[in-house]
Structure formats: structure tokens, C-alpha cells
N, C-alpha and C. Protein backbone atom coordinates (compact mmCIF):
# COMPACT_ATOMS: atom_id res chain seq x y z
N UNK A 1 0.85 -1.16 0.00
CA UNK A 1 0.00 0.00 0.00
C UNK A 1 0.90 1.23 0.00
N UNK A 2 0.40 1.99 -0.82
CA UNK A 2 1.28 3.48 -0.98
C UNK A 2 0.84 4.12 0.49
N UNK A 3 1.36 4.97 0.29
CA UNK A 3 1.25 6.22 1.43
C UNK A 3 0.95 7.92 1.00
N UNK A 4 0.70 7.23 -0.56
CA UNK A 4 0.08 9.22 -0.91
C UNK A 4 -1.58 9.34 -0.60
N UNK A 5 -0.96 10.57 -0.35
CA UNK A 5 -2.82 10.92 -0.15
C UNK A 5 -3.86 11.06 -0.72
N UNK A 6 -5.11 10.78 -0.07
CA UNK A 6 -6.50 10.79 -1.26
C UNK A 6 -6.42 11.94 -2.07
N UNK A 7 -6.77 11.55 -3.17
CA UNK A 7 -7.40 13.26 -3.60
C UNK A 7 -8.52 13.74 -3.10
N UNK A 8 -8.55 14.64 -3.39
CA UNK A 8 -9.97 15.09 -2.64
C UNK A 8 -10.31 15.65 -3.36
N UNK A 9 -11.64 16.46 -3.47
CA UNK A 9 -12.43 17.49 -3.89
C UNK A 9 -13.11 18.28 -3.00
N UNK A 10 -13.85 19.67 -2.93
CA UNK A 10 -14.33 20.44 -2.30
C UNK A 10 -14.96 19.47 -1.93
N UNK A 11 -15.82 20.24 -0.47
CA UNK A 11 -17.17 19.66 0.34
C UNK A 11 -18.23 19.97 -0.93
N UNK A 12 -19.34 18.91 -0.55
CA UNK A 12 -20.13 18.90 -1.44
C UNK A 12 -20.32 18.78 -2.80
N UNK A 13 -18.97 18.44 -3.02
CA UNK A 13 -18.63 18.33 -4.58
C UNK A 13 -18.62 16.72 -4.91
N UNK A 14 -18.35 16.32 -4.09
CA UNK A 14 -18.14 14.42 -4.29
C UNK A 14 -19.34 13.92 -5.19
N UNK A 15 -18.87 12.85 -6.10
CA UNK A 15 -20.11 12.46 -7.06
C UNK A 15 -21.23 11.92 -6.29
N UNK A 16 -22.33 11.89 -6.56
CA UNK A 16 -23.67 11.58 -6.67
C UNK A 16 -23.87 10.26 -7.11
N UNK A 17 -23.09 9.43 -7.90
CA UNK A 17 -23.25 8.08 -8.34
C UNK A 17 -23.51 7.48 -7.26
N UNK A 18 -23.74 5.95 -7.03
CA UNK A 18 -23.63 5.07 -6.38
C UNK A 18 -22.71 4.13 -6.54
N UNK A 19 -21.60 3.53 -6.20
CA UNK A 19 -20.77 2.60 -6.70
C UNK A 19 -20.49 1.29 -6.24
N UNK A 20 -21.38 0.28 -7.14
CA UNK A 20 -21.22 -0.86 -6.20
C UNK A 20 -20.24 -1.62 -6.75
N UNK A 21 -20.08 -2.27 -5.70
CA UNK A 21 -18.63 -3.63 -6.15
C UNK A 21 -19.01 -4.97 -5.46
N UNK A 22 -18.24 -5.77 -5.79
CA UNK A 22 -18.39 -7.44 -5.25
C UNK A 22 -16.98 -8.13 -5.83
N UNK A 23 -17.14 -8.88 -4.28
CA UNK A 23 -15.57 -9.28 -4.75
C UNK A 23 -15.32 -10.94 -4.17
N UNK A 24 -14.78 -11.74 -4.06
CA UNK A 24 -14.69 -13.36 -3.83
C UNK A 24 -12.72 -13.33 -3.59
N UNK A 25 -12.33 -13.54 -2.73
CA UNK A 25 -11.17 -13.93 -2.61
C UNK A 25 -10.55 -14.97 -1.29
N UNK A 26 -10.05 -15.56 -1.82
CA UNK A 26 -9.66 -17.02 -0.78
C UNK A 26 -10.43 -18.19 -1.46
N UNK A 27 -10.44 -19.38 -0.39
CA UNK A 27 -10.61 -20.43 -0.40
C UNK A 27 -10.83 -20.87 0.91
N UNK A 28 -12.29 -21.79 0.71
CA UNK A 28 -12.13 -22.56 1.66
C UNK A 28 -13.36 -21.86 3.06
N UNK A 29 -13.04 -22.79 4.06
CA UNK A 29 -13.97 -21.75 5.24
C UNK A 29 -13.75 -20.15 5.32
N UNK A 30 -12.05 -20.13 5.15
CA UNK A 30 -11.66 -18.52 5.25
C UNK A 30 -11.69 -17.79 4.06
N UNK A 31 -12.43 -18.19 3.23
CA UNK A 31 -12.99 -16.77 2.16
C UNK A 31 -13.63 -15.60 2.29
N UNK A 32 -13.78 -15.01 1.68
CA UNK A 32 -14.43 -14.21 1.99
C UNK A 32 -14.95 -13.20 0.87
N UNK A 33 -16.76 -12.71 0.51
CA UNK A 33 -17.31 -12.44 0.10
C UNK A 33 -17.91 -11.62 0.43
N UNK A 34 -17.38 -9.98 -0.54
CA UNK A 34 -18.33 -8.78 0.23
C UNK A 34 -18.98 -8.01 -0.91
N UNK A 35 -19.50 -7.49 -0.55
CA UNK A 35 -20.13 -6.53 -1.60
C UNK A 35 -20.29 -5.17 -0.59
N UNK A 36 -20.17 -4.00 -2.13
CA UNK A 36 -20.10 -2.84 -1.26
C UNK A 36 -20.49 -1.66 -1.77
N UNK A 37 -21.59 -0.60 -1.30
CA UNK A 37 -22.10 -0.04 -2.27
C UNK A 37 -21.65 1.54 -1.50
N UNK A 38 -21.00 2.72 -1.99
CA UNK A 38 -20.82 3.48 -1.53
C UNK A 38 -21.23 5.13 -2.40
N UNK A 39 -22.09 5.28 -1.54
CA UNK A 39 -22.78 6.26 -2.28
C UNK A 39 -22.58 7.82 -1.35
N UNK A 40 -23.24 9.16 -1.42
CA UNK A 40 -23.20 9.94 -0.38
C UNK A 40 -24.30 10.46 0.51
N UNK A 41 -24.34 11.15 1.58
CA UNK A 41 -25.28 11.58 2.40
C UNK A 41 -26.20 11.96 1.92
N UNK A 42 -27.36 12.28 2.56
CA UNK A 42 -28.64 12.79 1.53
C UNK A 42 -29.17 11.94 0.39
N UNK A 43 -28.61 10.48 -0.35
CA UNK A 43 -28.94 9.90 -0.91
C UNK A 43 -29.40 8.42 -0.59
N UNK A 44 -29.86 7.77 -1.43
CA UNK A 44 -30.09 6.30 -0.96
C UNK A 44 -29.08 5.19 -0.39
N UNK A 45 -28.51 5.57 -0.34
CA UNK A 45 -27.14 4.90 0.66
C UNK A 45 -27.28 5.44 2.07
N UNK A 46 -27.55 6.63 2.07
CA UNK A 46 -27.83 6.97 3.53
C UNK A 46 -28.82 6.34 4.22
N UNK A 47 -29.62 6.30 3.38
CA UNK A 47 -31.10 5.87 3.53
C UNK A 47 -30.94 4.45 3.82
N UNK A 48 -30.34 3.49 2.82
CA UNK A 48 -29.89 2.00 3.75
C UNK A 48 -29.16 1.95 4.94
N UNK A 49 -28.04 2.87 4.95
CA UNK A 49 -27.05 2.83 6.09
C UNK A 49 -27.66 3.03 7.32
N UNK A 50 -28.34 3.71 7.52
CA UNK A 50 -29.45 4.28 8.54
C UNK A 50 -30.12 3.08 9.15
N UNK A 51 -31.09 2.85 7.86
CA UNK A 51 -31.68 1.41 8.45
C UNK A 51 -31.35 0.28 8.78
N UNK A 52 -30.08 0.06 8.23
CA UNK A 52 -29.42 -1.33 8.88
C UNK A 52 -28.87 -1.03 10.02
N UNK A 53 -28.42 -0.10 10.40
CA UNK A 53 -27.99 0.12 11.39
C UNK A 53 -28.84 -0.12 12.85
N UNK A 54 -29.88 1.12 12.40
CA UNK A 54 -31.02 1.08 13.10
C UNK A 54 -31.98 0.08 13.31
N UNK A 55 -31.63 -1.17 12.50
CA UNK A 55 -33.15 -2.51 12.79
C UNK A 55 -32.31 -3.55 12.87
N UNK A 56 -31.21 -3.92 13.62
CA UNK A 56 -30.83 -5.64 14.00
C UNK A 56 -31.65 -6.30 14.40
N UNK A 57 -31.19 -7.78 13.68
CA UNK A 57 -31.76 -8.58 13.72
C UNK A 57 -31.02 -9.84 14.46
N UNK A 58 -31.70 -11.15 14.73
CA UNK A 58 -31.36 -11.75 15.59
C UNK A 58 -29.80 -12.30 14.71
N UNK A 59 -28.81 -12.70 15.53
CA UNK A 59 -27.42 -12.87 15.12
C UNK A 59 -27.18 -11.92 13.63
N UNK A 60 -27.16 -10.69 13.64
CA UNK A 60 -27.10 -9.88 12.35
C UNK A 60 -26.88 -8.49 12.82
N UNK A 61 -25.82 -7.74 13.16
CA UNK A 61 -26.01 -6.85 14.40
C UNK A 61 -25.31 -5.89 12.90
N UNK A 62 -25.40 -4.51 12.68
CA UNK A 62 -24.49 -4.01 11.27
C UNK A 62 -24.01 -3.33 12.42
N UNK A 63 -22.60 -2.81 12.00
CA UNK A 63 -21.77 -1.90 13.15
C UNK A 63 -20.94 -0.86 12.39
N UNK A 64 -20.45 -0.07 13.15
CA UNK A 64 -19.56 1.02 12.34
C UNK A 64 -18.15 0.16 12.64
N UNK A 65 -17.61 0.25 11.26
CA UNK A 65 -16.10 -0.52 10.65
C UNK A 65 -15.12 0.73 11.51
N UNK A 66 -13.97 0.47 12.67
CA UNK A 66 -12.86 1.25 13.04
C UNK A 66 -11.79 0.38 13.01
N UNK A 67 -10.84 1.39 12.87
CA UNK A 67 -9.78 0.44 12.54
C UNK A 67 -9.02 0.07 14.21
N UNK A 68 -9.59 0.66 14.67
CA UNK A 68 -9.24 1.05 16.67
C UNK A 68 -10.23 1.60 17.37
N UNK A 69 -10.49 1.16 18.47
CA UNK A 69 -11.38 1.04 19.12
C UNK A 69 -11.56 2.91 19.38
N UNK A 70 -12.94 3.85 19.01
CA UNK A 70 -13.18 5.19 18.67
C UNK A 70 -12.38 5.64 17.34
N UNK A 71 -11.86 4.98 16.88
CA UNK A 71 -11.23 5.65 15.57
C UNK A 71 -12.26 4.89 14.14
N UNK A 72 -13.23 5.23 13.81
CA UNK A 72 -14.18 5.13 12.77
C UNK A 72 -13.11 5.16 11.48
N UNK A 73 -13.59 4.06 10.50
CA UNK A 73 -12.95 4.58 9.51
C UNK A 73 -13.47 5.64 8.53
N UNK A 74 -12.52 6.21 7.27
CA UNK A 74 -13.82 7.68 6.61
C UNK A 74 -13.50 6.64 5.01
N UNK A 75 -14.22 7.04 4.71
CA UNK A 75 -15.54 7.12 4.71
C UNK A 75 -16.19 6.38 5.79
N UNK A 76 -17.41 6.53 6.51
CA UNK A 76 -17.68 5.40 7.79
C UNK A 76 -18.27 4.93 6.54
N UNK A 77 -18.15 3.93 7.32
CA UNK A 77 -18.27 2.15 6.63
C UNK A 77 -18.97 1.36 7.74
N UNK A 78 -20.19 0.96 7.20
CA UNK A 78 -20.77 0.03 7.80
C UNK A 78 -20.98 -1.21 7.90
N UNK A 79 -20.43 -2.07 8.96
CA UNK A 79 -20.26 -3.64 8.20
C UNK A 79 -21.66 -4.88 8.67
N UNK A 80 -21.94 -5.05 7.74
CA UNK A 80 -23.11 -6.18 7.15
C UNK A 80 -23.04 -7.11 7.73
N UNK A 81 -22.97 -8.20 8.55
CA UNK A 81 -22.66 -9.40 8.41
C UNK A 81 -23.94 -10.51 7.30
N UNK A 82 -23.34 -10.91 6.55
CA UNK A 82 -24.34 -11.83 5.61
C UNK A 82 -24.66 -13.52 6.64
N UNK A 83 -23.39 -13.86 7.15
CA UNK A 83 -23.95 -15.16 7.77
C UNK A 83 -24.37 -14.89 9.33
N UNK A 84 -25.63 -15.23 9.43
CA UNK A 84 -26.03 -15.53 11.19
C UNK A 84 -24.84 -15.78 11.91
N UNK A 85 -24.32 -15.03 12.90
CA UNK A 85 -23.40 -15.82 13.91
C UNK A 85 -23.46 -16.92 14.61
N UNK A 86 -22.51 -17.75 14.93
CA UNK A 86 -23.11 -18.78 14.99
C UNK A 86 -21.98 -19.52 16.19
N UNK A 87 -21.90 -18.82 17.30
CA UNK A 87 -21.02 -18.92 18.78
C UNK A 87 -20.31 -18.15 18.85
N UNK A 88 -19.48 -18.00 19.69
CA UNK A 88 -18.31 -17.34 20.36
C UNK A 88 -17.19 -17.02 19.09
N UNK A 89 -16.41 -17.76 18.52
CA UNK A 89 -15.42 -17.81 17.86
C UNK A 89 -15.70 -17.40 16.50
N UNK A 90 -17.15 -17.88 15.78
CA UNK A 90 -17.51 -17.24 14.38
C UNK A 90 -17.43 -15.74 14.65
N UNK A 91 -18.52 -15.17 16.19
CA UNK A 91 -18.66 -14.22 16.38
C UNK A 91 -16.84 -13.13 16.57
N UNK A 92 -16.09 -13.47 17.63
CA UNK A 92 -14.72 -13.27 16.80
C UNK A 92 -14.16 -13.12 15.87
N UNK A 93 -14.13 -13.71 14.92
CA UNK A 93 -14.01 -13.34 13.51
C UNK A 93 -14.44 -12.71 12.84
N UNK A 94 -15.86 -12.39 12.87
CA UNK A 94 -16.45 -11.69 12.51
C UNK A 94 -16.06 -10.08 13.03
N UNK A 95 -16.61 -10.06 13.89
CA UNK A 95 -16.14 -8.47 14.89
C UNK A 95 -14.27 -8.08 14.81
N UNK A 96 -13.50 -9.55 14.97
CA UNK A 96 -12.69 -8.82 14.95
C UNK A 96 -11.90 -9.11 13.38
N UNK A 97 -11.50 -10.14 13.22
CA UNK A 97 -10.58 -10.60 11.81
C UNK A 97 -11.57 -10.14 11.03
N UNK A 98 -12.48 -9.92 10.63
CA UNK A 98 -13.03 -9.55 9.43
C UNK A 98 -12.84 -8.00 9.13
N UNK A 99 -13.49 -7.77 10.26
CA UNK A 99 -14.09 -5.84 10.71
C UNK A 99 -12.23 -5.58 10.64
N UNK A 100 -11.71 -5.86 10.91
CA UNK A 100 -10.13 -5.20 10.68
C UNK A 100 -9.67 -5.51 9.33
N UNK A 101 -10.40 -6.26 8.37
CA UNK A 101 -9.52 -6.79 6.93
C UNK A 101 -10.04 -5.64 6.40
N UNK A 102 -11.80 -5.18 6.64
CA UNK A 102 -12.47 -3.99 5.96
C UNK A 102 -11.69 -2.85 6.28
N UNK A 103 -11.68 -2.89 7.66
CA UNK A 103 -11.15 -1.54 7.99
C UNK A 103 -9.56 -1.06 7.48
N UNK A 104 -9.15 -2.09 7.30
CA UNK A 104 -7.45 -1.77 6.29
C UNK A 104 -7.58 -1.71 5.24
N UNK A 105 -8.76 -2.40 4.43
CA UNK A 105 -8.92 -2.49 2.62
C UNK A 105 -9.89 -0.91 2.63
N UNK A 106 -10.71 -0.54 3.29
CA UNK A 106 -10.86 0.92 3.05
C UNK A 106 -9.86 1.94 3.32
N UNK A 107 -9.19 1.60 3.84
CA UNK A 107 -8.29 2.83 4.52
C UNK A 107 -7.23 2.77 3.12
N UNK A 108 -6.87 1.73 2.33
CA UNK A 108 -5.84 1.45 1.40
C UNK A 108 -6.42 1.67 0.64
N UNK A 109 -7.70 2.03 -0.04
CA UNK A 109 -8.37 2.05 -0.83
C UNK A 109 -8.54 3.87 -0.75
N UNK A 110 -8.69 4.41 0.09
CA UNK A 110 -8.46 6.01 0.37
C UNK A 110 -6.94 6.06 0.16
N UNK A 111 -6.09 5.80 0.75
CA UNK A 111 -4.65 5.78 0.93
C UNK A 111 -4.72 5.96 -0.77
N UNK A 112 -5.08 5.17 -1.42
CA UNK A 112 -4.18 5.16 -3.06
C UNK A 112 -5.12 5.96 -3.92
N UNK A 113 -6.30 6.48 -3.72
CA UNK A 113 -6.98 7.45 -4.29
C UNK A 113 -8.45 6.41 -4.82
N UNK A 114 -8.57 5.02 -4.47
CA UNK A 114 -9.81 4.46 -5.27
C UNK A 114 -11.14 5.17 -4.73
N UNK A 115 -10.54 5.58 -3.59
CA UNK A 115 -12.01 6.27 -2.83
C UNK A 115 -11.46 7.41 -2.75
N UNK A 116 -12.13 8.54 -3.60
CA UNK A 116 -11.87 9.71 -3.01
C UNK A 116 -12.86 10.71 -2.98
N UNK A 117 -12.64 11.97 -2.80
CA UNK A 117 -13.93 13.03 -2.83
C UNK A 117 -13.56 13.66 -1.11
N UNK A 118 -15.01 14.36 -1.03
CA UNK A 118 -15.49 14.29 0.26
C UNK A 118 -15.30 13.40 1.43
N UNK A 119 -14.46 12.76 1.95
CA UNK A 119 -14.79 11.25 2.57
C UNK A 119 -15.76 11.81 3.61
N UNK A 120 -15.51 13.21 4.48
CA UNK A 120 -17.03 13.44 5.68
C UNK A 120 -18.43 13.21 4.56
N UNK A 121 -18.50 13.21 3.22
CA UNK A 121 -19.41 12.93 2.75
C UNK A 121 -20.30 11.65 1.96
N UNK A 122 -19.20 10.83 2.13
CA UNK A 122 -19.83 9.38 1.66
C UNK A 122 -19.71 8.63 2.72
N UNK A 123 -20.87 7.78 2.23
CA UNK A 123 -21.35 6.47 2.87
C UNK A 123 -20.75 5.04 2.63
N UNK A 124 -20.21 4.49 3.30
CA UNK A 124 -19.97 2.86 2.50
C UNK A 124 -20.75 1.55 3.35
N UNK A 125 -21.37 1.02 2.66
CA UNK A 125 -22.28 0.09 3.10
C UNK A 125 -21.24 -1.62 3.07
N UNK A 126 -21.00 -2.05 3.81
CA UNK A 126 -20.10 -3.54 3.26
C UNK A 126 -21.36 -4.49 3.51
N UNK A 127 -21.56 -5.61 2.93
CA UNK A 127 -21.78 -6.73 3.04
C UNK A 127 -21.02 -7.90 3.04
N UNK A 128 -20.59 -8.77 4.50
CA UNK A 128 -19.73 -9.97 4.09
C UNK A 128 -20.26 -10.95 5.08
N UNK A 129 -19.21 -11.74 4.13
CA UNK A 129 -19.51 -13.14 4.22
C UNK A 129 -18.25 -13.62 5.00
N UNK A 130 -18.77 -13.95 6.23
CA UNK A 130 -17.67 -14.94 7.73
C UNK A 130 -18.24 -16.50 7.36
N UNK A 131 -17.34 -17.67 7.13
CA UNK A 131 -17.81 -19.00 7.21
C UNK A 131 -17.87 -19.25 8.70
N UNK A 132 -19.14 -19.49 9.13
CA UNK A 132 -19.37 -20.46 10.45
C UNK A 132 -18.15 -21.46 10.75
N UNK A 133 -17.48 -21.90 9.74
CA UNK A 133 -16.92 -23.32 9.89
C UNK A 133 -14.92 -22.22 9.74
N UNK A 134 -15.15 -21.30 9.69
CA UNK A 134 -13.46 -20.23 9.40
C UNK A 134 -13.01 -20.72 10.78
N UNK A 135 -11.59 -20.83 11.03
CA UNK A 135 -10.68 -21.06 11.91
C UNK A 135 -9.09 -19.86 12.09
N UNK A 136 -8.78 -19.81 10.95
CA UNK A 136 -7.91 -19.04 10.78
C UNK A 136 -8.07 -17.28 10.72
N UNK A 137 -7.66 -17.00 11.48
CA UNK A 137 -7.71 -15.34 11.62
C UNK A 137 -7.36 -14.72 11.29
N UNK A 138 -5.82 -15.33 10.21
CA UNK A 138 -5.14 -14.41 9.72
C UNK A 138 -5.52 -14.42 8.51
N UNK A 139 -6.10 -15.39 7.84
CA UNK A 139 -6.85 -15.80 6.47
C UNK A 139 -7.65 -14.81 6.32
N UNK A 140 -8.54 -14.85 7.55
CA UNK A 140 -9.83 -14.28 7.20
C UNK A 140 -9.64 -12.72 7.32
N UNK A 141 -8.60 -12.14 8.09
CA UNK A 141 -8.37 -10.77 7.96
C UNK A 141 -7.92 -10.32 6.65
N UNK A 142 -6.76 -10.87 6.10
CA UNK A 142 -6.16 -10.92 4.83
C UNK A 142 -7.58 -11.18 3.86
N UNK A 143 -8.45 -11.98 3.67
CA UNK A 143 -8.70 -12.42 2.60
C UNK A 143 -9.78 -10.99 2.60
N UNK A 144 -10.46 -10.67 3.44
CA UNK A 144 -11.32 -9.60 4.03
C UNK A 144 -10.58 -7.93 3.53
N UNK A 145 -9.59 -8.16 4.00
CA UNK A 145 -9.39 -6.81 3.36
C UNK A 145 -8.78 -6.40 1.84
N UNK A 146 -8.14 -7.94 1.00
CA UNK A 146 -8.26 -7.84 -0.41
C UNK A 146 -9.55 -7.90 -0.85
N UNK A 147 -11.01 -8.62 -0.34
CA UNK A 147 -11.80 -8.34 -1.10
C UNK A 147 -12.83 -6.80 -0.43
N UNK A 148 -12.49 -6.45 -0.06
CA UNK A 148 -12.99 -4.78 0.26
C UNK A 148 -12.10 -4.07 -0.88
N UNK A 149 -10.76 -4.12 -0.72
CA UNK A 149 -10.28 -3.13 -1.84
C UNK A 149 -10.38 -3.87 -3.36
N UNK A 150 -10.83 -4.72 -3.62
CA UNK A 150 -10.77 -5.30 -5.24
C UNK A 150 -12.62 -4.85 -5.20
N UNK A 151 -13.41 -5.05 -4.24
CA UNK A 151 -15.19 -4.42 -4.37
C UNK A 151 -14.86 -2.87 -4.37
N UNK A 152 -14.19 -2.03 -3.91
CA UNK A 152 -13.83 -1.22 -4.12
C UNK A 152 -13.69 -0.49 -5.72
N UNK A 153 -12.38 -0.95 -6.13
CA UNK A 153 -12.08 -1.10 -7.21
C UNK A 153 -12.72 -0.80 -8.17
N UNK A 154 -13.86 -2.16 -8.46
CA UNK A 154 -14.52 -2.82 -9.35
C UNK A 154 -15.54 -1.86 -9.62
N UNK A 155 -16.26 -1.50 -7.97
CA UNK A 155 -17.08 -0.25 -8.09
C UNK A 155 -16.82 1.14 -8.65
N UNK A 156 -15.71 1.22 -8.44
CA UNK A 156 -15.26 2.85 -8.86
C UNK A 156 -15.00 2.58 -10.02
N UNK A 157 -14.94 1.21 -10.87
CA UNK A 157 -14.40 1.23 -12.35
C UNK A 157 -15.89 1.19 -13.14
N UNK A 158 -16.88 0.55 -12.53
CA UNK A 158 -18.45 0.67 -12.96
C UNK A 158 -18.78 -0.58 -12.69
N UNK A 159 -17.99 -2.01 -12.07
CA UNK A 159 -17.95 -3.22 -12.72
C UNK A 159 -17.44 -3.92 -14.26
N UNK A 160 -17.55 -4.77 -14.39
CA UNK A 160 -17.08 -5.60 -15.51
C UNK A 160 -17.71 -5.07 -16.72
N UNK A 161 -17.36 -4.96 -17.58
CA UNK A 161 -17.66 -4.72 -18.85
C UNK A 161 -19.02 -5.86 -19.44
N UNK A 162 -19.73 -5.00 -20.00
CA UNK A 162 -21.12 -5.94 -20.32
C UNK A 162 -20.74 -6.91 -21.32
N UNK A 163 -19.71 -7.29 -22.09
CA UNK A 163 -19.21 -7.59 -23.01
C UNK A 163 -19.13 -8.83 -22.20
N UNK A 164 -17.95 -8.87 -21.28
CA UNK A 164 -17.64 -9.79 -20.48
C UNK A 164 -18.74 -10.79 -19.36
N UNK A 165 -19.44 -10.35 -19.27
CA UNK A 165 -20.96 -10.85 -18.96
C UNK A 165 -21.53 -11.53 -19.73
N UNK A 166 -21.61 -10.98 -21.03
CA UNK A 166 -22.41 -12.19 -21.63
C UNK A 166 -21.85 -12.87 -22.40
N UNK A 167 -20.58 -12.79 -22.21
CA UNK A 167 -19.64 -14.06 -23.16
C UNK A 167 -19.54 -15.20 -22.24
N UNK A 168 -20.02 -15.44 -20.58
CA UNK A 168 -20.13 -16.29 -19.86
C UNK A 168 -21.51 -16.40 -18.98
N UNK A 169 -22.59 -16.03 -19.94
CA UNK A 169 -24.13 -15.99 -19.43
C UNK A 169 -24.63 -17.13 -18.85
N UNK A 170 -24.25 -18.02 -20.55
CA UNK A 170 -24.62 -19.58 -20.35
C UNK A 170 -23.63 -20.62 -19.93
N UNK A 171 -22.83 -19.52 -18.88
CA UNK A 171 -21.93 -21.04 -18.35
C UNK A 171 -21.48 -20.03 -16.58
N UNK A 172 -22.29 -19.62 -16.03
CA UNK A 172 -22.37 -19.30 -14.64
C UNK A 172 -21.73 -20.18 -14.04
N UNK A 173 -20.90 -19.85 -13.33
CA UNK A 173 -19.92 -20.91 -11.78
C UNK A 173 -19.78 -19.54 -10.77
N UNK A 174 -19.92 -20.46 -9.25
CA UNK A 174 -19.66 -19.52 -8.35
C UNK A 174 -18.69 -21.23 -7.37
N UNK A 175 -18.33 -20.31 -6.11
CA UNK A 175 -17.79 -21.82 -5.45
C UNK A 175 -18.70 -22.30 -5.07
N UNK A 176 -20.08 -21.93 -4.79
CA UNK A 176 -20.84 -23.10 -4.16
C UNK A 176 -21.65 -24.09 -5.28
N UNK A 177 -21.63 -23.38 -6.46
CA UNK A 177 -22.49 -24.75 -7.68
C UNK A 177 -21.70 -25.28 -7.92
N UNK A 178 -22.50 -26.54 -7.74
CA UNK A 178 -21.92 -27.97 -8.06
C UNK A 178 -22.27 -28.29 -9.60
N UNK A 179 -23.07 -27.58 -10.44
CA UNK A 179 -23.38 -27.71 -11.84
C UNK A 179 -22.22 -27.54 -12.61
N UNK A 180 -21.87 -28.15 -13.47
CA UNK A 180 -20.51 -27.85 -14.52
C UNK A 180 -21.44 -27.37 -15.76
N UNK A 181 -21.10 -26.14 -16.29
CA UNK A 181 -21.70 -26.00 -17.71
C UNK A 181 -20.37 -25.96 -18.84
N UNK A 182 -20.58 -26.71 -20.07
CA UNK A 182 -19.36 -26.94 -21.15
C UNK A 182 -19.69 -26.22 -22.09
């Protein structure tokens, strides 16, 4: 990770888009799968961020992403959990090896300019994915904070090219289908 600084732009100047990303990196229990939509205040990103925040649900708690305990990251970033917790140790991983892979893949992701603008003015929403069955902490931090900065990325680039989409329509794979298409 570099060490130059975001660019920025005036207050209130930051784009208006919404930018989502999704990203898959690792293997195994310690993968990890996020998606991430970062939009700004006053818009529909606020408007989700708000409510997830505001309505937990049973093992599904969304929290503000710091990289240290009172130190919020900027853009604040809100982290999702996608799988129910599921004891003591998932819950660990989750709160901590995960919430620290985000909180370094945003901060590196500002650090090199993929996120920039306003940061007091955008929102980042994460959604991820902790395996119930993850063991390794250092996996899951690592794998957690390459796929925050590659959803990152992907988002600020628009996603994949539509081209590239439908040259693999009729042959979909993810890691969990077991279908082979030829």
C-alpha cells in the first residue's frame, strides 16, 4: 500500500453516483465475500445505512467498521454481516478478523486514491460473508481486506464490462455450484 494521499475534492462536490462492487477472494472456510455499495449523504445509501444500522436482527447486528477502538474509519463504513453468527469464535471473527480486513482495505483504498472526494461525505455500506466453519484469523483478515479493496475497485471502475458478462451468461460458476456447464 502506498502512502500518498487521497485526492480530494471540495465539500459537497463528491459524485452523486452510487458505486457498487463485489468481490470473492480465498478459499475454503476462510474466504471471503463482500459486496459494497458506496454512495453519499442525503442519498439512498444513507437511507440504507441508517436502516441497517437502526433494525438488527437476531445474530445480524451491522456496526460502524474502526480500525481502533473510537477511531471510525472515513468514509464510515458500515459492516453487514451476511452469515447468522453462529457462537463465540464465528462471532470473533467476525467483529474482529473480518471488521479489521475492511477496515485496512478501506483505509488502502483512500490511501491510493480508489475512494476519493469528500470522505465526511460518503457512505460505505459492506456486506460480508464470515464461514461459520473459518478457523484461521489471519486468512480471514487478509482475505477480508483484499476483497474490500478489489469491491472497491470494481465499483469505482463501474464493474465488468457488459461484453464480459455475456460471453459467460450460459456457463455461470460460483464456489458453491456444483453444476458444470461446457
Amino acid at each position: 500500500m502506498t502512502a500518498a494521499p487521497a485526492r480530494r475534492v471540495p465539500p459537497g462536490r463528491a459524485t452523486a453516483r452510487t458505486a457498487v462492487g463485489e468481490a470473492f477472494v480465498g478459499s475454503g472456510p476462510e474466504a471471503a465475500h463482500l459486496n459494497t455499495v458506496l454512495g453519499t449523504k442525503g442519498g439512498p445509501v444513507e437511507a440504507a445505512f441508517v436502516t441497517a444500522l437502526a433494525t438488527p436482527r437476531p445474530g445480524h447486528s451491522a456496526f460502524l467498521v474502526v480500525v481502533r477502538p473510537g477511531l471510525p474509519v472515513k468514509p464510515a463504513t458500515l459492516f453487514v454481516n451476511k452469515a447468522e453468527l453462529a457462537g463465540d469464535d464465528h462471532a470473533r471473527l467476525t467483529w474482529g478478523a473480518a471488521q479489521a480486513g475492511v477496515a485496512s482495505g478501506v483505509l488502502g483504498a483512500v490511501a491510493d486514491g480508489v475512494v476519493c472526494g469528500d470522505l465526511d461525505d460518503l457512505l460505505l455500506v459492506t456486506a460480508v460473508w464470515v464461514d461459520p466453519l473459518a478457523r484461521d484469523e489471519r486468512l480471514v483478515y487478509d482475505n477480508n481486506r483484499d476483497a474490500t479493496r478489489q469491491a472497491l475497485e470494481r465499483g469505482a471502475a463501474g464493474g465488468p464490462p457488459l461484453d464480459d458478462l455475456l460471453a459467460v451468461a450460459e456457463r455461470p460458476d460460483n464456489p458453491f455450484l456444483g453444476l458444470r456447464f461446457e
